[in-house]
N, C-alpha and C. Protein backbone atom coordinates (compact mmCIF):
# COMPACT_ATOMS: atom_id res chain seq x y z
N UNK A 1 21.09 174.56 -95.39
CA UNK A 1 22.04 173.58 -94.91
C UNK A 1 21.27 172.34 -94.46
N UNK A 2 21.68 171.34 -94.61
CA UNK A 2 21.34 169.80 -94.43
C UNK A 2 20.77 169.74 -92.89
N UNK A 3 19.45 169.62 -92.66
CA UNK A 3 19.97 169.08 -91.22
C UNK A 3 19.05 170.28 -90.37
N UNK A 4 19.35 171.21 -90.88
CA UNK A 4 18.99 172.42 -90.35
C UNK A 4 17.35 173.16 -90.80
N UNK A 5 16.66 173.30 -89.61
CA UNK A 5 15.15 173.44 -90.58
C UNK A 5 14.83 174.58 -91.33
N UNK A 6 14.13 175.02 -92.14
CA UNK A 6 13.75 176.26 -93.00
C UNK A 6 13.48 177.22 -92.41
N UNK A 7 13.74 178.13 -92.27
CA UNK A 7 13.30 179.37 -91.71
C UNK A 7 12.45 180.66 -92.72
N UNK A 8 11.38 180.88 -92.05
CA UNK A 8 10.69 181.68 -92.99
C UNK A 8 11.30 183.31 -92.71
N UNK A 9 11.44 184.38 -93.75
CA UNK A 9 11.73 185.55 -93.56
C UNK A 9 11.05 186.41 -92.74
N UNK A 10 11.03 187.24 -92.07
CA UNK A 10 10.50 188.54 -90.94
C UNK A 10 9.32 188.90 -91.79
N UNK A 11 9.22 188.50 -93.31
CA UNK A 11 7.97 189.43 -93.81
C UNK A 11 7.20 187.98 -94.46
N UNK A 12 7.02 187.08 -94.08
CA UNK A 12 6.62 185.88 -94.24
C UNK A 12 4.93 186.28 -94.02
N UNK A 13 4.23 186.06 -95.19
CA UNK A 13 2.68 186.33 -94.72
C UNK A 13 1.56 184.89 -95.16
N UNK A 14 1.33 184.35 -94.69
CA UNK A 14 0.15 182.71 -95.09
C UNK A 14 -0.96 183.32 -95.85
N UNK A 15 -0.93 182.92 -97.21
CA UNK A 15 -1.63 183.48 -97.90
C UNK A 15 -2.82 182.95 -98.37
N UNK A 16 -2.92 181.37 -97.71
CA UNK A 16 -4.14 180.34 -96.83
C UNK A 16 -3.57 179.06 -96.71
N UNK A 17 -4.49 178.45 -97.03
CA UNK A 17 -4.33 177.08 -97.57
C UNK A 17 -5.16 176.56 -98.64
N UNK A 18 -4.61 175.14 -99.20
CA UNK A 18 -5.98 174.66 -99.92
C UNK A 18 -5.80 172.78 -99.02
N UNK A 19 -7.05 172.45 -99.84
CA UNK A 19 -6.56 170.81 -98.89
C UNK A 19 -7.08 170.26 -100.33
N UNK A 20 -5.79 168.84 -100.58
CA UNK A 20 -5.75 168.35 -101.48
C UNK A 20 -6.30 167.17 -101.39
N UNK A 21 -7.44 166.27 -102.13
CA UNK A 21 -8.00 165.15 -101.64
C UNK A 21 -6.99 164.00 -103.24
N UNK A 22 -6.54 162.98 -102.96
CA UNK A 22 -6.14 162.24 -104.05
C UNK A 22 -5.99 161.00 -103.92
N UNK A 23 -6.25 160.34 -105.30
CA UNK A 23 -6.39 158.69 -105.42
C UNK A 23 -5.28 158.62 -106.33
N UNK A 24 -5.13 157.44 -106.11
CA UNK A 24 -3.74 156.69 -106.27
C UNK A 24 -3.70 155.57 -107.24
N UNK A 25 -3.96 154.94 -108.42
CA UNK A 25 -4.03 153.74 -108.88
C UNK A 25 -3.22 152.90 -109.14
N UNK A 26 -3.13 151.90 -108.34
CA UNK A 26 -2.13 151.46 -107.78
C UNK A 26 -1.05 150.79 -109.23
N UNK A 27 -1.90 150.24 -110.18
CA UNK A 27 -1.00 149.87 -110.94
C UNK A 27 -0.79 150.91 -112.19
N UNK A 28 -0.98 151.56 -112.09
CA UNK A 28 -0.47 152.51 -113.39
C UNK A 28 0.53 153.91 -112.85
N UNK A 29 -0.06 154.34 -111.57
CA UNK A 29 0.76 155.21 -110.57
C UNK A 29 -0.58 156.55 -110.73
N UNK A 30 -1.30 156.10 -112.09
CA UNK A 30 -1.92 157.64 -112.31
C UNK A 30 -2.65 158.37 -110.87
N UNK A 31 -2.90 159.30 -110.71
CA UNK A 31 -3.20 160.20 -109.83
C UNK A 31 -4.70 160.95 -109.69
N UNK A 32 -5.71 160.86 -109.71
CA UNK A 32 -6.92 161.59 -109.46
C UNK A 32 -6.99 162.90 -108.33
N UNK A 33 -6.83 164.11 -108.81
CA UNK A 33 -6.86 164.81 -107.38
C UNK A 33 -8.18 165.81 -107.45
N UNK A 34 -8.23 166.62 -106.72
CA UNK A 34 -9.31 167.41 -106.27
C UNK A 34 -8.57 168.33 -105.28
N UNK A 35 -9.31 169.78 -105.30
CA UNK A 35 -8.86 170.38 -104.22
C UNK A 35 -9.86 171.68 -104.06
N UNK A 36 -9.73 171.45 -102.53
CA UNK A 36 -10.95 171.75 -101.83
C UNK A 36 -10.54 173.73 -100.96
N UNK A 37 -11.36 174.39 -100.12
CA UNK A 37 -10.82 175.18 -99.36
C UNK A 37 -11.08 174.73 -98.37
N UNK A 38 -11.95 173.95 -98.28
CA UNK A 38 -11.82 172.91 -96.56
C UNK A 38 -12.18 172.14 -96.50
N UNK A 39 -11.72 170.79 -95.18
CA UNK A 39 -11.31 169.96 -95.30
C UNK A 39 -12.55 169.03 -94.08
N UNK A 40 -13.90 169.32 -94.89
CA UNK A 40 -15.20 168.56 -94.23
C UNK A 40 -15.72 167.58 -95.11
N UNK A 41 -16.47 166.91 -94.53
CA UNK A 41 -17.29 165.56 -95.02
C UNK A 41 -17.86 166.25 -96.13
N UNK A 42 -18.53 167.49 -96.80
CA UNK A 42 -18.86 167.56 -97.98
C UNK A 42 -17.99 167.75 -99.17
N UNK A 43 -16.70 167.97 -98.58
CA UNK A 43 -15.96 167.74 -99.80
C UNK A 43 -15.24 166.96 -100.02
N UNK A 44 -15.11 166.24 -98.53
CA UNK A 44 -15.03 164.63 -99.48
C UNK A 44 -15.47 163.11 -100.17
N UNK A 45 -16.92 163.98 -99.42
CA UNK A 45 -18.23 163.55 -100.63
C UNK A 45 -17.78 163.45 -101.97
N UNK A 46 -17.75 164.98 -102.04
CA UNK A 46 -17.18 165.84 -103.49
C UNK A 46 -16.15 164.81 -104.31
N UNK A 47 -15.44 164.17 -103.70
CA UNK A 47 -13.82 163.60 -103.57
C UNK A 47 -14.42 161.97 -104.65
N UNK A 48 -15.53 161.36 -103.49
CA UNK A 48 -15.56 160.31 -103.65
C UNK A 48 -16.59 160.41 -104.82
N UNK A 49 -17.73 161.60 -105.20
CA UNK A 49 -18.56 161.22 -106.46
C UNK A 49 -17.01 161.64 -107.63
N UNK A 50 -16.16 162.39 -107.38
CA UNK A 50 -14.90 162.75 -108.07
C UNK A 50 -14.72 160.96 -109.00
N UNK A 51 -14.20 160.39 -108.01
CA UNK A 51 -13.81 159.31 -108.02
C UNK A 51 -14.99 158.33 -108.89
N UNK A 52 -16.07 158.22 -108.31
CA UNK A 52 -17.14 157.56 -108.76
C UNK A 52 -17.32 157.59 -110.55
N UNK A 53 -17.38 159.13 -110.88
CA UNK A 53 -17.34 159.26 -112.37
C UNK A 53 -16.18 158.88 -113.16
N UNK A 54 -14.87 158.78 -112.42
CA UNK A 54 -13.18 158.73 -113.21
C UNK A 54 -13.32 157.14 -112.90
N UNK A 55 -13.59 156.91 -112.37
CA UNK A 55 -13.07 155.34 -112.47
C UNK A 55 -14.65 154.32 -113.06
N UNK A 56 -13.70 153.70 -113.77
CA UNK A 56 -14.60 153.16 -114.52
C UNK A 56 -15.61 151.91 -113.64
N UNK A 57 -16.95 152.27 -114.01
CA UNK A 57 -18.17 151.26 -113.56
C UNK A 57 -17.87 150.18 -113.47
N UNK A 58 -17.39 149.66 -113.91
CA UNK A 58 -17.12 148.16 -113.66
C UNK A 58 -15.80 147.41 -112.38
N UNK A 59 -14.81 148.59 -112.25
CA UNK A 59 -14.17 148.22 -111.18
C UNK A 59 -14.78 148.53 -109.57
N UNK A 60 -13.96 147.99 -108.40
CA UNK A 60 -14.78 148.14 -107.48
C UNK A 60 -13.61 149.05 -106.91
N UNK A 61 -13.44 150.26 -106.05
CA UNK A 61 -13.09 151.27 -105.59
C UNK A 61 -12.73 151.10 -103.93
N UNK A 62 -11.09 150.62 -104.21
CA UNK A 62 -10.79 150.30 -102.66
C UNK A 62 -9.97 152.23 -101.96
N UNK A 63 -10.41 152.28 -100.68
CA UNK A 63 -9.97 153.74 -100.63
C UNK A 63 -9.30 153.61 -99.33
N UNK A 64 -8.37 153.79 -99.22
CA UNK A 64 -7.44 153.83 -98.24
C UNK A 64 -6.81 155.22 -97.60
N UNK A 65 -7.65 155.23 -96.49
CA UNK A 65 -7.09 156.44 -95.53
C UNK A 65 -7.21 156.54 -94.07
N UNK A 66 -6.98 157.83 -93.60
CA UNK A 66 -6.79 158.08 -92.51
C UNK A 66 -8.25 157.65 -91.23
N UNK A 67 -8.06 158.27 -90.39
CA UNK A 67 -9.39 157.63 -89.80
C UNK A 67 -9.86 159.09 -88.95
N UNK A 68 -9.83 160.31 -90.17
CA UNK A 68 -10.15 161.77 -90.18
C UNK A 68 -11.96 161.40 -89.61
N UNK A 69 -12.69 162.58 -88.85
CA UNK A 69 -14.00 161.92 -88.38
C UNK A 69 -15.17 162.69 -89.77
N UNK A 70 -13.93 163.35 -90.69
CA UNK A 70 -14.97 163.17 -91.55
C UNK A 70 -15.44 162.45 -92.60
N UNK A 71 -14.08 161.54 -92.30
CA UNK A 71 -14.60 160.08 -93.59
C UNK A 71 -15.52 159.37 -92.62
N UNK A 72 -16.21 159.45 -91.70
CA UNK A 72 -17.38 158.85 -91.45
C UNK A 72 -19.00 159.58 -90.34
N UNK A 73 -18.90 160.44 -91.50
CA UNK A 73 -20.20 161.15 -91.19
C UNK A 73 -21.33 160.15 -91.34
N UNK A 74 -22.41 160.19 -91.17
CA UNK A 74 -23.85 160.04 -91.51
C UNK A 74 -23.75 159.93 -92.86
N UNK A 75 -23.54 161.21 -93.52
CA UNK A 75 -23.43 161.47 -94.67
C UNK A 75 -22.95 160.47 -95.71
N UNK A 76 -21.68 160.68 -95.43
CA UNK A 76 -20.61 159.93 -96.36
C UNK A 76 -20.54 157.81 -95.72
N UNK A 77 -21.58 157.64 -94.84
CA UNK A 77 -21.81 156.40 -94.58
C UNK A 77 -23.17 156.17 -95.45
N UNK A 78 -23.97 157.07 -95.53
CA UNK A 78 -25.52 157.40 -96.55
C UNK A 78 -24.62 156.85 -98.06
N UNK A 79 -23.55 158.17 -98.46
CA UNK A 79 -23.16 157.70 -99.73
C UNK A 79 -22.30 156.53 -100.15
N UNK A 80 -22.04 155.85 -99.04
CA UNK A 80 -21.24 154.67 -99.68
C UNK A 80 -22.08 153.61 -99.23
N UNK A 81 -23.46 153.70 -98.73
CA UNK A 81 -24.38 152.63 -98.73
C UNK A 81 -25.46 152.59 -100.14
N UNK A 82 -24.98 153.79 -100.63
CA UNK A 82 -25.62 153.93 -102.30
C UNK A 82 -24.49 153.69 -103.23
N UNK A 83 -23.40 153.09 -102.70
CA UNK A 83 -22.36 153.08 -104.09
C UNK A 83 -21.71 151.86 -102.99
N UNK A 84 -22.32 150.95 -103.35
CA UNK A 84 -21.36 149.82 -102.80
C UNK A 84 -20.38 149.14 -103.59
N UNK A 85 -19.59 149.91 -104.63
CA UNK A 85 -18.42 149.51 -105.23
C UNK A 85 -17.07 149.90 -104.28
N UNK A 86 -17.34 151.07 -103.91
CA UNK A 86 -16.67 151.81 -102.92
C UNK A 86 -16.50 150.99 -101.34
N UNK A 87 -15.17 150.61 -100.94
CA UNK A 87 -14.97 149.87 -99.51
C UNK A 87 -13.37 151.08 -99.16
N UNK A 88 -13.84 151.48 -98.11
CA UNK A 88 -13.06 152.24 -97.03
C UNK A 88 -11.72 151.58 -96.42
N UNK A 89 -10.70 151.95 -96.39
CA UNK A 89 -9.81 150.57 -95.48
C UNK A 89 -8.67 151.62 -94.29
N UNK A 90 -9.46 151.82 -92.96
CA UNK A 90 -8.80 152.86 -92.23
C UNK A 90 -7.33 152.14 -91.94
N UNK A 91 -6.10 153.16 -92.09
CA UNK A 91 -4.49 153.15 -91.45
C UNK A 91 -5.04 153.28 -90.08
N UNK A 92 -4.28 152.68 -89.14
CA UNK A 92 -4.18 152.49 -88.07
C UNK A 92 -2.99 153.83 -87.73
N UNK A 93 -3.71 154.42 -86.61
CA UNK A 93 -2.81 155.23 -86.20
C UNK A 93 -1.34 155.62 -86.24
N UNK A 94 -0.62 156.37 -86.35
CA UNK A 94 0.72 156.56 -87.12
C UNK A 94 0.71 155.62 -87.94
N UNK A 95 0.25 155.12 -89.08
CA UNK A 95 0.91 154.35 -89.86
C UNK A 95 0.46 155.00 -91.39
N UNK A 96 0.31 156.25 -91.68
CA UNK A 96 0.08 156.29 -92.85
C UNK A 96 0.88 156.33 -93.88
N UNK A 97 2.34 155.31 -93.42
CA UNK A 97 3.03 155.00 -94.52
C UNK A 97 2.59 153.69 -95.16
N UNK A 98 1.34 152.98 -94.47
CA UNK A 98 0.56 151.80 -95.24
C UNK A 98 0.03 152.30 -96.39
N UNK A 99 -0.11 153.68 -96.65
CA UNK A 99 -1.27 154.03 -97.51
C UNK A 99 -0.23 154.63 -98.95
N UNK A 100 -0.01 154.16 -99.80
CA UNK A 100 0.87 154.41 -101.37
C UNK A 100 0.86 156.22 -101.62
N UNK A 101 -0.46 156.66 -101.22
CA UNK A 101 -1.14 157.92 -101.88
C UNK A 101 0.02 158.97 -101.32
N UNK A 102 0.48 158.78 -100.19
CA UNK A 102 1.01 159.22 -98.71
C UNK A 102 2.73 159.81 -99.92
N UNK A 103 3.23 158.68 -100.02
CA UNK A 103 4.54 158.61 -100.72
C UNK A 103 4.11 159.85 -102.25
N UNK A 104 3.29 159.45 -102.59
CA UNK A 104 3.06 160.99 -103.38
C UNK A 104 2.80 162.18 -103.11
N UNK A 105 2.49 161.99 -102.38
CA UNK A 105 2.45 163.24 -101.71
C UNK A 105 3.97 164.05 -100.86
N UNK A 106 4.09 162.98 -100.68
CA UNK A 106 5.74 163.13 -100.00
C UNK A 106 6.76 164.43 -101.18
N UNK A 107 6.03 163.28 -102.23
CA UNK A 107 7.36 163.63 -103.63
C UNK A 107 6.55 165.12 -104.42
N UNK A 108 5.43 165.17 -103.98
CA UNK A 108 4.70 166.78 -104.22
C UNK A 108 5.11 167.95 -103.25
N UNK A 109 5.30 167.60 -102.03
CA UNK A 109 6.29 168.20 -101.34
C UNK A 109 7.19 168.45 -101.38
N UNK A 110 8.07 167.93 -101.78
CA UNK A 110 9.71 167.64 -101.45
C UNK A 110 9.74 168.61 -103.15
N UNK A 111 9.19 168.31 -104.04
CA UNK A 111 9.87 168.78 -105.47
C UNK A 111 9.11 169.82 -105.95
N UNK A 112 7.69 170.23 -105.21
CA UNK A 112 7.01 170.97 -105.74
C UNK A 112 6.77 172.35 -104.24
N UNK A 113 6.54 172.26 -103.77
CA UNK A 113 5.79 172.41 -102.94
C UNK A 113 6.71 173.22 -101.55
N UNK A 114 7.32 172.57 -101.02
CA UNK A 114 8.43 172.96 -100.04
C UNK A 114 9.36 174.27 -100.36
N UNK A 115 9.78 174.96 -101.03
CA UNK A 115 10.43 175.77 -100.90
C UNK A 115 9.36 176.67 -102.06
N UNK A 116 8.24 176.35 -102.79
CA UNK A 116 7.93 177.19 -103.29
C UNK A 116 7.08 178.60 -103.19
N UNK A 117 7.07 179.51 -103.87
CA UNK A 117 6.40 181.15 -103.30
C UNK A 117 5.21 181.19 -103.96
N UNK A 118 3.95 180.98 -103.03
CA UNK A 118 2.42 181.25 -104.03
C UNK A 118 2.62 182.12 -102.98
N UNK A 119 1.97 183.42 -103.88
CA UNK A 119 0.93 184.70 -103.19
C UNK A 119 -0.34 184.54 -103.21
N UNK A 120 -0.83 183.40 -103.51
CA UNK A 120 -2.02 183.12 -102.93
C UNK A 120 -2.58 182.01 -103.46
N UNK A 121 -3.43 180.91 -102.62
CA UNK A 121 -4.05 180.09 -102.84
C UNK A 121 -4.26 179.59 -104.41
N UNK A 122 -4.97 180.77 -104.91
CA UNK A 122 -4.95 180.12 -106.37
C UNK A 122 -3.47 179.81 -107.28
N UNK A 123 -2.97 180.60 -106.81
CA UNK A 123 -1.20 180.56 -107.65
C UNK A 123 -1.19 178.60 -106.86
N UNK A 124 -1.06 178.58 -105.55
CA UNK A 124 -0.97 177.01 -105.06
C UNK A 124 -1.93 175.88 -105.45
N UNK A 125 -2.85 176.35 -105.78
CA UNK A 125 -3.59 175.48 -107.17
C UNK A 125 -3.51 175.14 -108.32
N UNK A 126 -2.94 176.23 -108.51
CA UNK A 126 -2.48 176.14 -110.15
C UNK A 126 -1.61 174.74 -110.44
N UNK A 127 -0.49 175.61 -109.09
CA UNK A 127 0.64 174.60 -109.06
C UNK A 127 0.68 173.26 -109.28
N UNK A 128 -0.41 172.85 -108.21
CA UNK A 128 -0.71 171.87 -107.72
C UNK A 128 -1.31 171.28 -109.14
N UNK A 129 -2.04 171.67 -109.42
CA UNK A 129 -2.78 170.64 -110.72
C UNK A 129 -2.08 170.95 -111.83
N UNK A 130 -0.63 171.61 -111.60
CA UNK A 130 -0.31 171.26 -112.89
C UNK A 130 0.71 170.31 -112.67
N UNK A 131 1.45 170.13 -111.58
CA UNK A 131 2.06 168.81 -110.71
C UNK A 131 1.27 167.59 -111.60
N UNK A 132 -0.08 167.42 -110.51
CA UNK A 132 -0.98 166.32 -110.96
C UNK A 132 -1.19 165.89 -112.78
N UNK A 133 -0.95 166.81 -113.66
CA UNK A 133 -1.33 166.87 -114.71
C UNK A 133 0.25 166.16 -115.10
N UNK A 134 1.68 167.24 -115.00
CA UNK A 134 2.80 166.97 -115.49
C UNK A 134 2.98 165.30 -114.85
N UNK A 135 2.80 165.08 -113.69
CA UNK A 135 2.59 162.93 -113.40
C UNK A 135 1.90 161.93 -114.08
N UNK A 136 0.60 162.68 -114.23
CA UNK A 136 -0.10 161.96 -115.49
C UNK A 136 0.51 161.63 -116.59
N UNK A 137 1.01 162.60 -116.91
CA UNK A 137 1.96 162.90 -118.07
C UNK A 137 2.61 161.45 -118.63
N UNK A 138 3.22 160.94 -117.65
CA UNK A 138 4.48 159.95 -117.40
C UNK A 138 3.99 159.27 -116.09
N UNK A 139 3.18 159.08 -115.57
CA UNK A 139 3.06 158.35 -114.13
C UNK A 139 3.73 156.96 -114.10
N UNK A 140 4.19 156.69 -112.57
CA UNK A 140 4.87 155.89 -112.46
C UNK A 140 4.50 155.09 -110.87
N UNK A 141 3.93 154.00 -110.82
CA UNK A 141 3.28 153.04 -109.86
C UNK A 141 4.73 153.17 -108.86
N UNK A 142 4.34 153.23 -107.26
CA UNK A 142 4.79 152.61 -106.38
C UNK A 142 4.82 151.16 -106.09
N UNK A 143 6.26 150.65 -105.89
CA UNK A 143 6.19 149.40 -105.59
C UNK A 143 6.64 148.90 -104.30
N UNK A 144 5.97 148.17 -103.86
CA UNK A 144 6.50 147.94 -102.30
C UNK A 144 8.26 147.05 -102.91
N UNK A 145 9.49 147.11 -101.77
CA UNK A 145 10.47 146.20 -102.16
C UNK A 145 10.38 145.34 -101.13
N UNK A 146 9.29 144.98 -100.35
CA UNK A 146 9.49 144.13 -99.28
C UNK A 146 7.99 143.44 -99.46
N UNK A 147 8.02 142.23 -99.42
CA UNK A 147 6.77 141.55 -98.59
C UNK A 147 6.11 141.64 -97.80
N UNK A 148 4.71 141.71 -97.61
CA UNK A 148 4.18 142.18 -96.21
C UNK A 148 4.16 141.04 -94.96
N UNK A 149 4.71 139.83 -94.94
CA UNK A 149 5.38 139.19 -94.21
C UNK A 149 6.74 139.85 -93.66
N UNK A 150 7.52 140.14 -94.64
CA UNK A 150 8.85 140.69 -94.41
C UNK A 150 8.88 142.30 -93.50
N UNK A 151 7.88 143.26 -93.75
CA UNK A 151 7.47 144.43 -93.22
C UNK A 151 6.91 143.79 -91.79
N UNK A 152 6.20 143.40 -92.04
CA UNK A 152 5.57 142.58 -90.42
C UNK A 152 7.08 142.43 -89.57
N UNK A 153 7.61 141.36 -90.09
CA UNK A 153 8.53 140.46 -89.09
C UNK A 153 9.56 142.35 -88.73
N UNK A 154 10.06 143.09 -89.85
CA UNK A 154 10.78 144.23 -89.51
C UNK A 154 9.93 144.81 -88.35
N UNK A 155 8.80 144.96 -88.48
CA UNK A 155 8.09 146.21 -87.19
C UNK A 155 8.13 144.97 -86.16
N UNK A 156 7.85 143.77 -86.40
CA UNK A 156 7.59 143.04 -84.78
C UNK A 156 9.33 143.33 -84.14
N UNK A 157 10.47 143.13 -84.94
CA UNK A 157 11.86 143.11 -84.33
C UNK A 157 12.28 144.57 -84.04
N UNK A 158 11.41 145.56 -84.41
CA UNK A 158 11.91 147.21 -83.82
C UNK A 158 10.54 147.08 -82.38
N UNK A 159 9.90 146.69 -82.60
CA UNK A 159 9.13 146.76 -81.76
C UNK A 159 9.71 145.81 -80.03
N UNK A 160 10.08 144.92 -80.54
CA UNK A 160 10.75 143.85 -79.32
C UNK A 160 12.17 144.95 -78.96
N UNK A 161 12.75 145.55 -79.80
CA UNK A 161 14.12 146.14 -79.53
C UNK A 161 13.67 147.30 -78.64
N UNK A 162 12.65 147.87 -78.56
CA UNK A 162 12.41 149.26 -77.90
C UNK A 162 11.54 148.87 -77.11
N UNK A 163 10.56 147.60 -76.74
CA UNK A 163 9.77 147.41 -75.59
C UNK A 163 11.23 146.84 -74.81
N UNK A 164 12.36 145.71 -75.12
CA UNK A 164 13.41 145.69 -74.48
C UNK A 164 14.20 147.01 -73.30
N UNK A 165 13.95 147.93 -73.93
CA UNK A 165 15.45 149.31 -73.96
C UNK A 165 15.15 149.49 -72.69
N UNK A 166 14.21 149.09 -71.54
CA UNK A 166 14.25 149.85 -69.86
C UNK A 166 14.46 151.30 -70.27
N UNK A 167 13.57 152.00 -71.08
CA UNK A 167 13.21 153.23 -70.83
C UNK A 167 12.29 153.54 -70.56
């Protein structure tokens, strides 16, 4: 029912996780993913030489994410001082609806993912890259419908409405 949250059954067992690392290109929609069993600075090392070989040498590699403390190890500051095509661009706290990748992920959830039954990790891999594969397929670019002037002026007028409210 609408509205109402999911409830898992009495024999409900977590059969793990995996953690999905993915790039986004902005104008074609295509998808680069990777997936890891955990979610440390060496695998998203892993993520970014991923990236390094799929995208072609000659473009420069803008990467937009969270401000997780393992996108800035030693490490992964070592490897992007050896690949200076690669520039980092951290979301500011709650806002990782700045980031395009986010909204796919949304729609990997919502159509794939959310109500479905893996008995185990690899069955949720499978899944998962065959998601990534069936988008490729047909991928389709996110487009903003607003200006980022126009998004600005919206958050400054919710923002004045609720510093207003005397709560």
């Amino acid at each position: 029912m609408p509205g109402t949250p999911q409830r898992a059954t009495h024999d409900y067992v977590r059969a793990g996780t995996s953690s999905l690392y993915a790039a986004l290109y902005l104008t074609t929609g295509k998808v680069i993913g990777s997936l890891h069993a955990r979610t440390r600075a060496i695998e998203f090392k892993k993520f970014l030489t991923t990236l390094d070989q799929q995208v072609p040498a000659a473009l420069d590699v803008h990467v937009v994410l969270d401000n997780a403390s393992t996108h800035k190890t030693p490490a992964i500051k070592r490897w992007l001082a050896a690949h200076p095509r690669f520039v980092l661009h951290f979301t500011p706290t709650s806002s990782s609806w700045l980031n395009l990748v986010e909204r796919w992920f949304a729609e990997l959830t919502t159509k794939k993912l959310q109500r479905g039954t893996h008995r185990s990790v690899r069955e949720l891999n499978t899944d998962i890259r065959q998601w990534i594969q069936t988008w490729n397929d047909d991928p389709k670019p996110y487009v903003w419908t607003k200006t980022a002037d126009q998004i600005l002026d919206s958050i400054a007028r919710y923002c004045s409405r609720i510093n207003d409210s005397r709560h």
